[in-house]
PDB file of N, CA and C in Angstrom:
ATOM      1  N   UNK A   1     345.796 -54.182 153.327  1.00  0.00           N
ATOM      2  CA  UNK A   1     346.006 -53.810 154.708  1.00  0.00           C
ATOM      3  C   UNK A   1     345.892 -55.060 155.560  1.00  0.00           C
ATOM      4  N   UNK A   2     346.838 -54.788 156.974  1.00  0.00           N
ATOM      5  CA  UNK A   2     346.635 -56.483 157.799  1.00  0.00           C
ATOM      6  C   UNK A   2     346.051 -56.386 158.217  1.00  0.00           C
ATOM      7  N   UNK A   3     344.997 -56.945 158.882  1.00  0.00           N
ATOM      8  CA  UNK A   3     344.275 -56.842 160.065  1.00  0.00           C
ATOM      9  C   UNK A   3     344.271 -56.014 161.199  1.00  0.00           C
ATOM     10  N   UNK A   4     346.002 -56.404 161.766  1.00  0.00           N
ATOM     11  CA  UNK A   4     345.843 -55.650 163.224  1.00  0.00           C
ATOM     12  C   UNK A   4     346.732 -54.455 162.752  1.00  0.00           C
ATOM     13  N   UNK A   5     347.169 -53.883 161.732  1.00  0.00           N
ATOM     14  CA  UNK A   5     347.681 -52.965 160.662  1.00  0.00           C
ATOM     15  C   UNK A   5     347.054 -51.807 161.868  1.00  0.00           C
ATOM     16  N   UNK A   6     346.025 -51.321 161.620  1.00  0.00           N
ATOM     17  CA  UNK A   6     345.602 -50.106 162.377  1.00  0.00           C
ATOM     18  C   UNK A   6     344.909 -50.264 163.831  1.00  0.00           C
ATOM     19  N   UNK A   7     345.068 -51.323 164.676  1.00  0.00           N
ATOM     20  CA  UNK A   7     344.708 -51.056 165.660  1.00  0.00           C
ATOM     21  C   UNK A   7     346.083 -50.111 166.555  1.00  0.00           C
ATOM     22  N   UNK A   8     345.135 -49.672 167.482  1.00  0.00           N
ATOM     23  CA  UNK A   8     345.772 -48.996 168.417  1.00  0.00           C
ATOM     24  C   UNK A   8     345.348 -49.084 169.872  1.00  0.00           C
ATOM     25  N   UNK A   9     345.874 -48.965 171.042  1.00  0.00           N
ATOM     26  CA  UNK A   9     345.240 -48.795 172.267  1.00  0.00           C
ATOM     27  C   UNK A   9     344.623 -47.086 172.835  1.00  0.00           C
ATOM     28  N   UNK A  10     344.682 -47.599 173.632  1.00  0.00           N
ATOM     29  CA  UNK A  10     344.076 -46.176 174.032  1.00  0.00           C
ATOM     30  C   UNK A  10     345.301 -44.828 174.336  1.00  0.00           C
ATOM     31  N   UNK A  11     346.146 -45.162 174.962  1.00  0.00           N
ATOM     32  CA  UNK A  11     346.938 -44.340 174.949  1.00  0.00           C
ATOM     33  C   UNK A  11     347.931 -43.235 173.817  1.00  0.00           C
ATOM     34  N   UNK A  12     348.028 -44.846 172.686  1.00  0.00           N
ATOM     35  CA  UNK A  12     348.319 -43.992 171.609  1.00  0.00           C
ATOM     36  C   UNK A  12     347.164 -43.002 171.183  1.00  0.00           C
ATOM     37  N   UNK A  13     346.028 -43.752 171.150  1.00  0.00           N
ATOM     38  CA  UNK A  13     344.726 -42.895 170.699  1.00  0.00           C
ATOM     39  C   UNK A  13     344.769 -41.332 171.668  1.00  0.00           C
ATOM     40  N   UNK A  14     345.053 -41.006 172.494  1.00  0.00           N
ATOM     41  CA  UNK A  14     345.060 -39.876 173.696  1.00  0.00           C
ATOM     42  C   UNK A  14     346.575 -39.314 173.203  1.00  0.00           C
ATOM     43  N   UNK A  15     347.551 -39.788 172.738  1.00  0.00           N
ATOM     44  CA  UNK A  15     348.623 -39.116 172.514  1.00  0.00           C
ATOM     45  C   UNK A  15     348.470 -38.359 171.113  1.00  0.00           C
ATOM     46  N   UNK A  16     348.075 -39.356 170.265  1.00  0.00           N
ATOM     47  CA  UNK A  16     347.246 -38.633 169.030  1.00  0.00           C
ATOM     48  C   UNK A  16     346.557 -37.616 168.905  1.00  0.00           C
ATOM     49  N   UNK A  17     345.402 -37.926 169.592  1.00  0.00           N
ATOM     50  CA  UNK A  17     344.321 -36.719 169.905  1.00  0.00           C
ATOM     51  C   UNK A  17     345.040 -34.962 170.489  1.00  0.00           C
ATOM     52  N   UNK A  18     345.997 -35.591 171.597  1.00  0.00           N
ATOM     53  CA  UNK A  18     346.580 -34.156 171.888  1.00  0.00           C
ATOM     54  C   UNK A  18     347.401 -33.581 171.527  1.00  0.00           C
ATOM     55  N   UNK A  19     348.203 -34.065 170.372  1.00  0.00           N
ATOM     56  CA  UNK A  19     349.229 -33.560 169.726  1.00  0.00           C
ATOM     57  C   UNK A  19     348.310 -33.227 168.140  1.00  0.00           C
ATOM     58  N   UNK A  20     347.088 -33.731 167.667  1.00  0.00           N
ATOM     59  CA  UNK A  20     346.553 -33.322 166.423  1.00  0.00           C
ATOM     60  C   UNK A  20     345.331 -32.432 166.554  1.00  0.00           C
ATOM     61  N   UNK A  21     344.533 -32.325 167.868  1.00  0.00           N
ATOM     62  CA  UNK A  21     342.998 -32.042 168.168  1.00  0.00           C
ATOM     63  C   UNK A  21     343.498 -30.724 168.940  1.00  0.00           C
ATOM     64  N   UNK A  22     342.798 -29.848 168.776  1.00  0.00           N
ATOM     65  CA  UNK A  22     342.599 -28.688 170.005  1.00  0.00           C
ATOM     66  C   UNK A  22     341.331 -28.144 169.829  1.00  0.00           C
ATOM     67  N   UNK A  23     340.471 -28.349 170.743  1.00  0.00           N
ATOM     68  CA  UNK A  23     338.848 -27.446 171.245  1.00  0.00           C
ATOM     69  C   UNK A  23     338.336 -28.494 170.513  1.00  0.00           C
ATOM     70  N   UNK A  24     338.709 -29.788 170.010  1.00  0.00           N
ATOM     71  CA  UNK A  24     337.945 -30.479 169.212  1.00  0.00           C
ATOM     72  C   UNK A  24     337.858 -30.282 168.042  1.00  0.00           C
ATOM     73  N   UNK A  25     339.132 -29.469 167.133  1.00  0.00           N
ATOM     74  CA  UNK A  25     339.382 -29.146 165.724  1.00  0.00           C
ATOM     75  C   UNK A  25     340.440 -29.859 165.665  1.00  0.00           C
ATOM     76  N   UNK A  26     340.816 -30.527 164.066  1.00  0.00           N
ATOM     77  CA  UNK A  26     342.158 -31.340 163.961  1.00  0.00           C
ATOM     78  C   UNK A  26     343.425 -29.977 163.315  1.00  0.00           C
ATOM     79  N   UNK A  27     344.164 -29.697 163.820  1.00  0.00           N
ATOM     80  CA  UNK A  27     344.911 -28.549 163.910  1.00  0.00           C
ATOM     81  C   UNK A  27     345.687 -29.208 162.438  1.00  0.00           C
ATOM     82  N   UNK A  28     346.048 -30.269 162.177  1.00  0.00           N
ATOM     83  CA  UNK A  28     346.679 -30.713 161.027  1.00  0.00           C
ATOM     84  C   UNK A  28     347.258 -32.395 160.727  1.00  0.00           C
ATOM     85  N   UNK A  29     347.120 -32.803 159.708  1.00  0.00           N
ATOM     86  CA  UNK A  29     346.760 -34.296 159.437  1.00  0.00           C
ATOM     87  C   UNK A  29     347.754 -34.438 159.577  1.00  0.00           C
ATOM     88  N   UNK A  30     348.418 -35.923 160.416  1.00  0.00           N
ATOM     89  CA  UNK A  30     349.894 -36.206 160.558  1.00  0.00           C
ATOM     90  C   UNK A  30     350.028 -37.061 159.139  1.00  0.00           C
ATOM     91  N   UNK A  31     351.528 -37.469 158.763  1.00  0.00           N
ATOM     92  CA  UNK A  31     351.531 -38.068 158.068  1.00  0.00           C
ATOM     93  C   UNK A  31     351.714 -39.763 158.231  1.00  0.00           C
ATOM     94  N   UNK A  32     352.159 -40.025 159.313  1.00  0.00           N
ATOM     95  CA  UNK A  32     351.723 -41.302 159.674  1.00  0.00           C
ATOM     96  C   UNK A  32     350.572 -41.952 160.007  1.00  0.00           C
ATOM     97  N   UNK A  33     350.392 -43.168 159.162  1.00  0.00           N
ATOM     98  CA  UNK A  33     349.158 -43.501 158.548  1.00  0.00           C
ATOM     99  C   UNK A  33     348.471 -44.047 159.653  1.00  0.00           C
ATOM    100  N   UNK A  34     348.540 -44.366 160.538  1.00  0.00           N
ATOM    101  CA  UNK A  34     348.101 -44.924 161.652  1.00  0.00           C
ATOM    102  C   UNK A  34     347.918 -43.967 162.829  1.00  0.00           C
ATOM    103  N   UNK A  35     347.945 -43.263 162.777  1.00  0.00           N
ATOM    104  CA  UNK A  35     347.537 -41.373 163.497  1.00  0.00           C
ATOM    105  C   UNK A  35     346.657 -40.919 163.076  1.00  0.00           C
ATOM    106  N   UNK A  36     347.175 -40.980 161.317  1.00  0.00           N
ATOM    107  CA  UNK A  36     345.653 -40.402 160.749  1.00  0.00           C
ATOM    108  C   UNK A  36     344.551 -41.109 161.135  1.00  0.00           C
ATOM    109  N   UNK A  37     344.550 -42.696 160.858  1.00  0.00           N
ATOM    110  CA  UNK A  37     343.191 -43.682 161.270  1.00  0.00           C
ATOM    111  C   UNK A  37     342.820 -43.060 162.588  1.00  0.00           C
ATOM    112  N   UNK A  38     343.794 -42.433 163.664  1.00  0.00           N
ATOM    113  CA  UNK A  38     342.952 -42.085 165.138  1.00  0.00           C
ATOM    114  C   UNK A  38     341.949 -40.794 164.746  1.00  0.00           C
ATOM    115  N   UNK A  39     342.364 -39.852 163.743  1.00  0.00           N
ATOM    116  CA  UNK A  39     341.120 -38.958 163.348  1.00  0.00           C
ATOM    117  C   UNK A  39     340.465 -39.256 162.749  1.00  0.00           C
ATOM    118  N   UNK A  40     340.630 -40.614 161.640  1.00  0.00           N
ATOM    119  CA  UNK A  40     339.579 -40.100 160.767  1.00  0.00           C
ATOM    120  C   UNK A  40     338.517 -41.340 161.851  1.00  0.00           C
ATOM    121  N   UNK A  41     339.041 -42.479 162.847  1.00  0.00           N
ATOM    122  CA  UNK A  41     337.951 -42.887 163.651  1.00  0.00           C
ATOM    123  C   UNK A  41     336.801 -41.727 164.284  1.00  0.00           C
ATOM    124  N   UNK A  42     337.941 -41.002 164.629  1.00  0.00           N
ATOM    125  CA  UNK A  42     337.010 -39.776 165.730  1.00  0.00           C
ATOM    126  C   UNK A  42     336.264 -39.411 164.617  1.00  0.00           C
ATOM    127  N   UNK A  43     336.110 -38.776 163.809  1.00  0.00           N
ATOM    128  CA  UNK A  43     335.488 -38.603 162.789  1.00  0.00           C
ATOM    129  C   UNK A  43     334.008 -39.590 162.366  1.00  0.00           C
ATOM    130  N   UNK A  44     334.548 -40.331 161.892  1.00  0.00           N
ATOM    131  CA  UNK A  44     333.490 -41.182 161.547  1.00  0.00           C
ATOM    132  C   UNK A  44     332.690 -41.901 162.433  1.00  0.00           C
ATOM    133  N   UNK A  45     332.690 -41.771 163.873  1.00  0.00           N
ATOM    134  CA  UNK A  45     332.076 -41.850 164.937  1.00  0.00           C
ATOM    135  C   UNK A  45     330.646 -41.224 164.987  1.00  0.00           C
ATOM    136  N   UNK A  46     330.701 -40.146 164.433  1.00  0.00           N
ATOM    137  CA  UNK A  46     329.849 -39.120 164.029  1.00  0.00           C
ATOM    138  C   UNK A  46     328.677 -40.015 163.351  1.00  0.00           C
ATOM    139  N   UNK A  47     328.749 -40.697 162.482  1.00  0.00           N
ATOM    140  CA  UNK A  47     327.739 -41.708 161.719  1.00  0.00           C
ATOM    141  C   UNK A  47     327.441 -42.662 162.141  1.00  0.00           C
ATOM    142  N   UNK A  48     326.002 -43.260 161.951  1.00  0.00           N
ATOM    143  CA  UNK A  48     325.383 -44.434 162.378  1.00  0.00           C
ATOM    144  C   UNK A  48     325.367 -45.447 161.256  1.00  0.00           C
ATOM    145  N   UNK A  49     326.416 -46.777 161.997  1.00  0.00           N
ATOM    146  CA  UNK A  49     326.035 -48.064 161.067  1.00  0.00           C
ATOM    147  C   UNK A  49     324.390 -48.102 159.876  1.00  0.00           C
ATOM    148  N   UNK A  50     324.973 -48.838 158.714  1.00  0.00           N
ATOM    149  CA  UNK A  50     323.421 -48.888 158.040  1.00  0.00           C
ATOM    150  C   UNK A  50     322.636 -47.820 157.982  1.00  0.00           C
ATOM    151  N   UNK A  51     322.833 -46.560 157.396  1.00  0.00           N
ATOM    152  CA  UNK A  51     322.380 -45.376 157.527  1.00  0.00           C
ATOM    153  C   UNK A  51     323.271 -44.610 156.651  1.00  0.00           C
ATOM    154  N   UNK A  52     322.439 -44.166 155.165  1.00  0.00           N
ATOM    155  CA  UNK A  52     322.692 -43.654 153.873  1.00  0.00           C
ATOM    156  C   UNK A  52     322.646 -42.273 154.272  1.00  0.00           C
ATOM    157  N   UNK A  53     323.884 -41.219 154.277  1.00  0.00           N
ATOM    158  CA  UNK A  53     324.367 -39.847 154.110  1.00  0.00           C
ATOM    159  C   UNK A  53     324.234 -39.246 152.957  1.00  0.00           C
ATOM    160  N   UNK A  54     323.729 -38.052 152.508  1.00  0.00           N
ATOM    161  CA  UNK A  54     324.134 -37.510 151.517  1.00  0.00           C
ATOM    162  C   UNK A  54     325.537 -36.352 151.607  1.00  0.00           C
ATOM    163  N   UNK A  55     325.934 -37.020 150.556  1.00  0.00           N
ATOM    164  CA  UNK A  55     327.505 -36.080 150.109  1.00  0.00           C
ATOM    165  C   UNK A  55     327.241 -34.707 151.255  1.00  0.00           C
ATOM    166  N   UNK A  56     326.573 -34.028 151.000  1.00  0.00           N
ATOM    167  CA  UNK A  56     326.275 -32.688 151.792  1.00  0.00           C
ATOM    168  C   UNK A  56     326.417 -33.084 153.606  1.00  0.00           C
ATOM    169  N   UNK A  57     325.893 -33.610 153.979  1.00  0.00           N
ATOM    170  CA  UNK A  57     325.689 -34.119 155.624  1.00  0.00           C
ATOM    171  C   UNK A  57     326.637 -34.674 156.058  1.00  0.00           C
ATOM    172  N   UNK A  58     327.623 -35.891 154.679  1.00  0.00           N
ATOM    173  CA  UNK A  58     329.072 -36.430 155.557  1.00  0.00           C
ATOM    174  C   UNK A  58     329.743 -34.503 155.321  1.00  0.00           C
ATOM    175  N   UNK A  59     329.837 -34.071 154.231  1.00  0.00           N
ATOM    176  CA  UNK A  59     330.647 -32.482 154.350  1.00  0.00           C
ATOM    177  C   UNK A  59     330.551 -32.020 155.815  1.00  0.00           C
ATOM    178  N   UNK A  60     329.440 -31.888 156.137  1.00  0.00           N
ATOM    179  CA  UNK A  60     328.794 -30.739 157.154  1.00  0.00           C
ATOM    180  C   UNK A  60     329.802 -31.308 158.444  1.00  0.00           C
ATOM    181  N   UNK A  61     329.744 -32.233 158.709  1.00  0.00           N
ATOM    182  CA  UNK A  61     329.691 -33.202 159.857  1.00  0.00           C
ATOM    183  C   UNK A  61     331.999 -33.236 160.111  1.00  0.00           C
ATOM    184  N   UNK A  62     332.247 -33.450 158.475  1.00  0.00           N
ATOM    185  CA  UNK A  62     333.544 -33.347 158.153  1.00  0.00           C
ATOM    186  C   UNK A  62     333.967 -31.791 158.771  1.00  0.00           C
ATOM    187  N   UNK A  63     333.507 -30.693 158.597  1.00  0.00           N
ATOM    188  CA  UNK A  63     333.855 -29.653 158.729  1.00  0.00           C
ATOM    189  C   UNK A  63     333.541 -28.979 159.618  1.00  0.00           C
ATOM    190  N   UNK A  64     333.336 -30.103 160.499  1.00  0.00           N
ATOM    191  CA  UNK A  64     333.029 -29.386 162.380  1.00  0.00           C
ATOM    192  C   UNK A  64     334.607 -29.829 163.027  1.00  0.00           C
ATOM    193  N   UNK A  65     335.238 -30.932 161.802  1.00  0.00           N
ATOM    194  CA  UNK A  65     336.780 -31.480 162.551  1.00  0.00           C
ATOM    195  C   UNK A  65     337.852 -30.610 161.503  1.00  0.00           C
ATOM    196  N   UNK A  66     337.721 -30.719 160.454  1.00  0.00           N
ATOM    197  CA  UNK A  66     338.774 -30.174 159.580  1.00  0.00           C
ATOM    198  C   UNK A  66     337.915 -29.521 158.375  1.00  0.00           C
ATOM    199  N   UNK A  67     338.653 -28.412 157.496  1.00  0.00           N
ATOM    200  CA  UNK A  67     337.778 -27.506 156.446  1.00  0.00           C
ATOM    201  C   UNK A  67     338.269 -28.113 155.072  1.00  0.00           C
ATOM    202  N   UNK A  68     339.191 -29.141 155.235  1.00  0.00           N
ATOM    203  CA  UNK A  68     339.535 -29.859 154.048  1.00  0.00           C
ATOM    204  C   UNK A  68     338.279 -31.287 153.747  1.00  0.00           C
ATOM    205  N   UNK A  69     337.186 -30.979 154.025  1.00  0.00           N
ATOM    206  CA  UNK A  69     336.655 -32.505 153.951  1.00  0.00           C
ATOM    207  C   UNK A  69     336.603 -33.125 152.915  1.00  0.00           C
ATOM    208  N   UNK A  70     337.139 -32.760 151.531  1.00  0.00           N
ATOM    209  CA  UNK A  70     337.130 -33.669 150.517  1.00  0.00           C
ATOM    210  C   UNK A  70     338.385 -34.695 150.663  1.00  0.00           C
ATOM    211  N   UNK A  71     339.100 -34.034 151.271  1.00  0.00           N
ATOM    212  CA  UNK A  71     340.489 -35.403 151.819  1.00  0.00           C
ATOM    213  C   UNK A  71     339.895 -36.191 152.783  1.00  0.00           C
ATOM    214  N   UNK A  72     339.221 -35.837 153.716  1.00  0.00           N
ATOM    215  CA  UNK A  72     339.073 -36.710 154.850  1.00  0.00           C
ATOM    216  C   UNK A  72     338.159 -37.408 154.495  1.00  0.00           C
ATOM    217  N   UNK A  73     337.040 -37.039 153.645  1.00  0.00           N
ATOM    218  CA  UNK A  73     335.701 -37.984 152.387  1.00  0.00           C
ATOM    219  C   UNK A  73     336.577 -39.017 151.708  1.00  0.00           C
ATOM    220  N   UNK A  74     337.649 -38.443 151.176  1.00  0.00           N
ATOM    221  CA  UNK A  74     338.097 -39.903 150.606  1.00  0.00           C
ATOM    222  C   UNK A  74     339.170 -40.319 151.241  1.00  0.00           C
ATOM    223  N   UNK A  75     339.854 -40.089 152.263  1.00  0.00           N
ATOM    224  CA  UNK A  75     340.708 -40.667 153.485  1.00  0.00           C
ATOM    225  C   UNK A  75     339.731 -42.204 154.058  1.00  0.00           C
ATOM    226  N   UNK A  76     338.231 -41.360 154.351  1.00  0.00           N
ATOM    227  CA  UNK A  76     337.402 -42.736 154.514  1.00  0.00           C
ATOM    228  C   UNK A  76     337.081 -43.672 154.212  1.00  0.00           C
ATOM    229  N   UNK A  77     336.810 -43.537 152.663  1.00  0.00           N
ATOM    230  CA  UNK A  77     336.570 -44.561 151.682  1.00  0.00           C
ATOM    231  C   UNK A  77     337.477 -45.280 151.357  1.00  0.00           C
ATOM    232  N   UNK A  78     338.957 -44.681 151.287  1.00  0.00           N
ATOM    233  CA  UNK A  78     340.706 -45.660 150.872  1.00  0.00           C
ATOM    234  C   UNK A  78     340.749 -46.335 152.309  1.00  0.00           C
ATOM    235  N   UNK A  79     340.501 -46.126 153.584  1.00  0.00           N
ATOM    236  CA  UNK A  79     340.328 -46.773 154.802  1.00  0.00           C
ATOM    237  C   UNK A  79     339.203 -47.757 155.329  1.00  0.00           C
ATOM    238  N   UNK A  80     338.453 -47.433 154.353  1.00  0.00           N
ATOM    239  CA  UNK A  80     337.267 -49.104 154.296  1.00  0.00           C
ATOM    240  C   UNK A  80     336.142 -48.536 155.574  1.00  0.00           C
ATOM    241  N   UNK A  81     336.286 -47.085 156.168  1.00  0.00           N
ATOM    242  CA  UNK A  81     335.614 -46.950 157.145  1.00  0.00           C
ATOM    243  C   UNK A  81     333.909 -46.155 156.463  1.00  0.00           C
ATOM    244  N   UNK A  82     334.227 -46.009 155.529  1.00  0.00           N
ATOM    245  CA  UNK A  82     332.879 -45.624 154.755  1.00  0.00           C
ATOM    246  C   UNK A  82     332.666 -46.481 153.115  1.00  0.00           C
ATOM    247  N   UNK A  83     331.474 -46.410 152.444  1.00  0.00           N
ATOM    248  CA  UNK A  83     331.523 -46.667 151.506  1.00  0.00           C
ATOM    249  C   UNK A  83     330.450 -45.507 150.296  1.00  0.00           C
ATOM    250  N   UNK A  84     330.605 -45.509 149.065  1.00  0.00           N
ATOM    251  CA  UNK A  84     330.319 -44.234 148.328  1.00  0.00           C
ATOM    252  C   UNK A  84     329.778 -45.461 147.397  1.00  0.00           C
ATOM    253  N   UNK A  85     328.272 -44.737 146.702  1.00  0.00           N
ATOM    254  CA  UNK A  85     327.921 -44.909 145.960  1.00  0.00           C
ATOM    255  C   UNK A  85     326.823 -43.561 145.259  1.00  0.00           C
ATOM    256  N   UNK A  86     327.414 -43.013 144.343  1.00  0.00           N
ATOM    257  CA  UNK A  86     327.338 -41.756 143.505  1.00  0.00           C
ATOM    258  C   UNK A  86     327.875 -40.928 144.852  1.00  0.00           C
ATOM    259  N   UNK A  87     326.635 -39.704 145.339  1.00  0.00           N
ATOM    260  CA  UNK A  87     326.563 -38.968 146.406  1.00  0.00           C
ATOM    261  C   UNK A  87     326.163 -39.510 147.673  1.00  0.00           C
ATOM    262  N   UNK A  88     325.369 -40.649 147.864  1.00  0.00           N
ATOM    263  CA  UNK A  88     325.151 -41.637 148.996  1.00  0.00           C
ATOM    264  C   UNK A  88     326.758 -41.970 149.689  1.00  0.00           C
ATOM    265  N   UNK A  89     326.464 -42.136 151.251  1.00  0.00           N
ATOM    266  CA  UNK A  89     327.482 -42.692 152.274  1.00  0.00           C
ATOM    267  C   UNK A  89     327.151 -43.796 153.077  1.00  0.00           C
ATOM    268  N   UNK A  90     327.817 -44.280 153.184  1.00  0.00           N
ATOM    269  CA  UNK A  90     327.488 -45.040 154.381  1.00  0.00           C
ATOM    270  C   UNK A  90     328.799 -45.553 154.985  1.00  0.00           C
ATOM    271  N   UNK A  91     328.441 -45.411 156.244  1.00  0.00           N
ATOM    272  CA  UNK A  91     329.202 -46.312 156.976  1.00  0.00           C
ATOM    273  C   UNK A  91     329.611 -47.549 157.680  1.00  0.00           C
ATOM    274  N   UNK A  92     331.036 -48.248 157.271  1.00  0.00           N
ATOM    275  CA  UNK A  92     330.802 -49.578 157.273  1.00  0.00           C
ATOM    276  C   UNK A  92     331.495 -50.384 158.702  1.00  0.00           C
ATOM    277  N   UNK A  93     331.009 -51.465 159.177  1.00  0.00           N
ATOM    278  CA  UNK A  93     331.577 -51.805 160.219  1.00  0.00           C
ATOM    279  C   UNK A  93     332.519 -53.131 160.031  1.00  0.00           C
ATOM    280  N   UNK A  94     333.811 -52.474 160.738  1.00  0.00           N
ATOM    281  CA  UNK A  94     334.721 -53.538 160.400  1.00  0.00           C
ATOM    282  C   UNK A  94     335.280 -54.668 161.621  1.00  0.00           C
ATOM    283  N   UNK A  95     335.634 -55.599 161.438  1.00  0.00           N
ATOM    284  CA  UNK A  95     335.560 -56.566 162.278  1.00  0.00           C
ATOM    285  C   UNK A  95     336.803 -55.926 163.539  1.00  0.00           C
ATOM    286  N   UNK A  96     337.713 -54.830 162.706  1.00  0.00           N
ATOM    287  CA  UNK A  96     338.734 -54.493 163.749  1.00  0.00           C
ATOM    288  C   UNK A  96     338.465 -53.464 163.959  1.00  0.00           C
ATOM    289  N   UNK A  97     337.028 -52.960 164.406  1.00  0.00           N
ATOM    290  CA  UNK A  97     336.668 -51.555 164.684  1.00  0.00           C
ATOM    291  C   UNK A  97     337.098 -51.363 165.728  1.00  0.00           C
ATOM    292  N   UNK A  98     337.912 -49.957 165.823  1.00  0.00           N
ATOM    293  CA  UNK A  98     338.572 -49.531 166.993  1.00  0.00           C
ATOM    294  C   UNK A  98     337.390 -49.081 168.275  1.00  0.00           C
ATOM    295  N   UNK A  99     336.376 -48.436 167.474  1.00  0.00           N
ATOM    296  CA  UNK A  99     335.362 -47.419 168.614  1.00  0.00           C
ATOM    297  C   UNK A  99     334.415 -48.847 169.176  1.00  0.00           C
TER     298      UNK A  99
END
């Protein structure tokens, strides 16, 4: 991935949000890959830098946005925005963090 590969501004981020989000549920994952990064940010917002999740708590947290969270669990990890070791999470901070 490039660097500036997934940034976005704000507007796309707000055009995203209202064409994928309603009441604060993701109504359905777009397939452009750089749309998806605007949910799965909103998403992973939810977690605090340096701070180990268990499998169960990223679920819980996943399924207040979408009821598929085993895609969006590993949507995170192929996106470098979390990292997995066994059932442990964490979340990682990247130099082109959007939030």
């Amino acid at each position: 991935m490039y660097a500036d590969e997934m940034k976005y501004d704000e507007v796309f981020k707000l055009k995203v949000l209202k064409a994928f989000v309603s009441d604060g549920v993701i109504k359905a994952l777009p397939v452009q890959r750089k749309k998806r990064r605007v949910l799965l940010d909103m998403i992973v917002e939810n977690f605090e830098f340096g701070i180990t999740y268990g499998e169960g708590e990223v679920n819980a947290v996943i399924k207040r946005y979408f009821d598929d969270y085993c895609t969006i669990r590993r949507e995170m990890i192929t996106e470098g925005l979390m990292t997995r070791n066994r059932e442990q999470y964490m979340r990682l901070e990247l130099p082109n963090d959007n939030g």
